[in-house]
Protein backbone atom coordinates (compact mmCIF):
# COMPACT_ATOMS: atom_id res chain seq x y z
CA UNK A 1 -1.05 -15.44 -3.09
CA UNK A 2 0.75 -18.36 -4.82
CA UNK A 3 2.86 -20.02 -1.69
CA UNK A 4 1.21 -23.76 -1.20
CA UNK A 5 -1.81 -23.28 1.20
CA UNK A 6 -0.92 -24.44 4.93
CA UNK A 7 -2.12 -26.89 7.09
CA UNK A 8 -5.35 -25.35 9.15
CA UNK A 9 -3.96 -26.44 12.50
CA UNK A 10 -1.12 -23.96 11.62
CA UNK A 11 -3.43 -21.44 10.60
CA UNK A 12 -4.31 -20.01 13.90
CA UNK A 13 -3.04 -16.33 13.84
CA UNK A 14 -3.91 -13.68 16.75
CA UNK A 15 -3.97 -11.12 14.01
CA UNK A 16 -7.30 -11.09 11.82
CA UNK A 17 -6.11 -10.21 8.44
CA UNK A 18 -3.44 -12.81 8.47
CA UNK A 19 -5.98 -15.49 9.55
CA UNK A 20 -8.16 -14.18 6.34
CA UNK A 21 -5.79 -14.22 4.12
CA UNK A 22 -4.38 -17.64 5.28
CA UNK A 23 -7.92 -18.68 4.69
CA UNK A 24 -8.47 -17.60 1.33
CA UNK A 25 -5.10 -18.83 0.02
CA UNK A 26 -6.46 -22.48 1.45
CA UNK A 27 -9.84 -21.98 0.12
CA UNK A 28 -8.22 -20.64 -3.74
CA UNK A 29 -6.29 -23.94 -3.65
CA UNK A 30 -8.95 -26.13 -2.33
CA UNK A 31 -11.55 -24.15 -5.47
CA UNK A 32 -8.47 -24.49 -7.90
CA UNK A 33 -7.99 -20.93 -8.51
CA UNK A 34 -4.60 -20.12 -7.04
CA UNK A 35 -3.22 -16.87 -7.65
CA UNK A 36 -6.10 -15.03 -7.44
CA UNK A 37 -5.83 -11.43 -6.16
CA UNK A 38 -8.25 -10.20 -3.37
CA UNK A 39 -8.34 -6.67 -2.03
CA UNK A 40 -9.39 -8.03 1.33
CA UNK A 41 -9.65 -4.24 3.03
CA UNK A 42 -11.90 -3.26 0.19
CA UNK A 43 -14.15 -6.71 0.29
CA UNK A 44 -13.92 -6.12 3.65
CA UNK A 45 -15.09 -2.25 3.60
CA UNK A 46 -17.77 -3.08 1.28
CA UNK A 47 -19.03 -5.48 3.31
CA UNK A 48 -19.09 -3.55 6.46
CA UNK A 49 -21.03 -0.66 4.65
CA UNK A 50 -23.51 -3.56 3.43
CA UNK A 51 -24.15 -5.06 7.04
CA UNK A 52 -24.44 -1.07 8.30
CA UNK A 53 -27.06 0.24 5.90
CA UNK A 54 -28.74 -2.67 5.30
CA UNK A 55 -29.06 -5.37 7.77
CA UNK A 56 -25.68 -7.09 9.11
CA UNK A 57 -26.71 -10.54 7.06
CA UNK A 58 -26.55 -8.43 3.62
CA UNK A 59 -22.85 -8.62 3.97
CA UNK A 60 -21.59 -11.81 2.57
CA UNK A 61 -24.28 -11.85 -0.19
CA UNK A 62 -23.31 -8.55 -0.98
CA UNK A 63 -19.81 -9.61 -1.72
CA UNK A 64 -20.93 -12.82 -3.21
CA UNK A 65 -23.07 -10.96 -5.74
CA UNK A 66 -20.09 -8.93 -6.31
CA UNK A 67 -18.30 -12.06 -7.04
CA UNK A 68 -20.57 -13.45 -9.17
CA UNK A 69 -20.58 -10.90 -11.51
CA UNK A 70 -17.01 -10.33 -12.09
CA UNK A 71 -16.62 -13.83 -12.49
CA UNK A 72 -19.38 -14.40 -15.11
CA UNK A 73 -18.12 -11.06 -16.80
CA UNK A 74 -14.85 -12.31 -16.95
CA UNK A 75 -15.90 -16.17 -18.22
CA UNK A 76 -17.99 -14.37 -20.87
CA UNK A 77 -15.16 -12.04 -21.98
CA UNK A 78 -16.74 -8.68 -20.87
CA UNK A 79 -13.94 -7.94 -18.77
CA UNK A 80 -11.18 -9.04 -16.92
CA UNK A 81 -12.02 -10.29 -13.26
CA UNK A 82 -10.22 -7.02 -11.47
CA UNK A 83 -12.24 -4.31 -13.63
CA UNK A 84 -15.64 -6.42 -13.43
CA UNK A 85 -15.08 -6.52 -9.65
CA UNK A 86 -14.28 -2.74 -9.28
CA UNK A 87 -17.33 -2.34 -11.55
CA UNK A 88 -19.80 -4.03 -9.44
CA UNK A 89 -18.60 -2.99 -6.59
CA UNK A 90 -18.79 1.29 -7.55
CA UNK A 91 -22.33 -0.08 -8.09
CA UNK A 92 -22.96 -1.14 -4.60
CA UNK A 93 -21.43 1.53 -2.91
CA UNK A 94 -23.37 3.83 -4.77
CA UNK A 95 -26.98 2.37 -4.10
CA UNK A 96 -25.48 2.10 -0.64
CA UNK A 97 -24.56 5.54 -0.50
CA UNK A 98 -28.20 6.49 -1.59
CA UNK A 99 -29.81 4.16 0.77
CA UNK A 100 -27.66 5.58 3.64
CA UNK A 101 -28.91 9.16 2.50
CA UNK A 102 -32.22 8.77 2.19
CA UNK A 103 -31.91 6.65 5.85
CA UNK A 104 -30.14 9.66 7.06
């Protein structure tokens, strides 16, 4: 995701994940981290599992939390953004799977 972000006006897309990923490439410019690579299906997936076993609002902070971590891991030299993220996120699906389980 390196193209120059486009103007929003021109953003409108009927299909979701292009509008997403239209988004984030504005958003990445906007933060000043161009380039950045996002496994939208599996933020996405994660997030869905969150809102589903949880409550619907524990979705985004989920994934923020997620976020968070990988980035202070990375900016403290623990790991590299990608393996923090994968990291964090094994962790939440796990204590989701659990939760789901004992729900179940």
């Amino acid at each position: 995701m390196t193209a120059e972000p486009t103007d929003p006006q021109e953003s409108a897309s009927s299909d979701p994940h292009e509008s997403i990923e239209i988004w984030i490439q504005e958003l990445a410019h906007h933060l000043e981290v161009d380039g950045v690579e996002i496994d939208i299906d599996a933020v996405l997936a994660l997030a869905g599992q969150a809102a589903h076993t949880v409550v619907r609002p524990a979705a985004p902070v989920t994934t923020y939390l997620i976020g968070y971590v990988a980035g202070l891991a990375e900016a403290t030299g623990q790991a590299d953004f990608q393996t923090a993220s994968r990291a964090a996120s094994r962790v939440a699906e796990q204590l989701l799977e659990r939760r789901s389980e004992a729900a179940g």
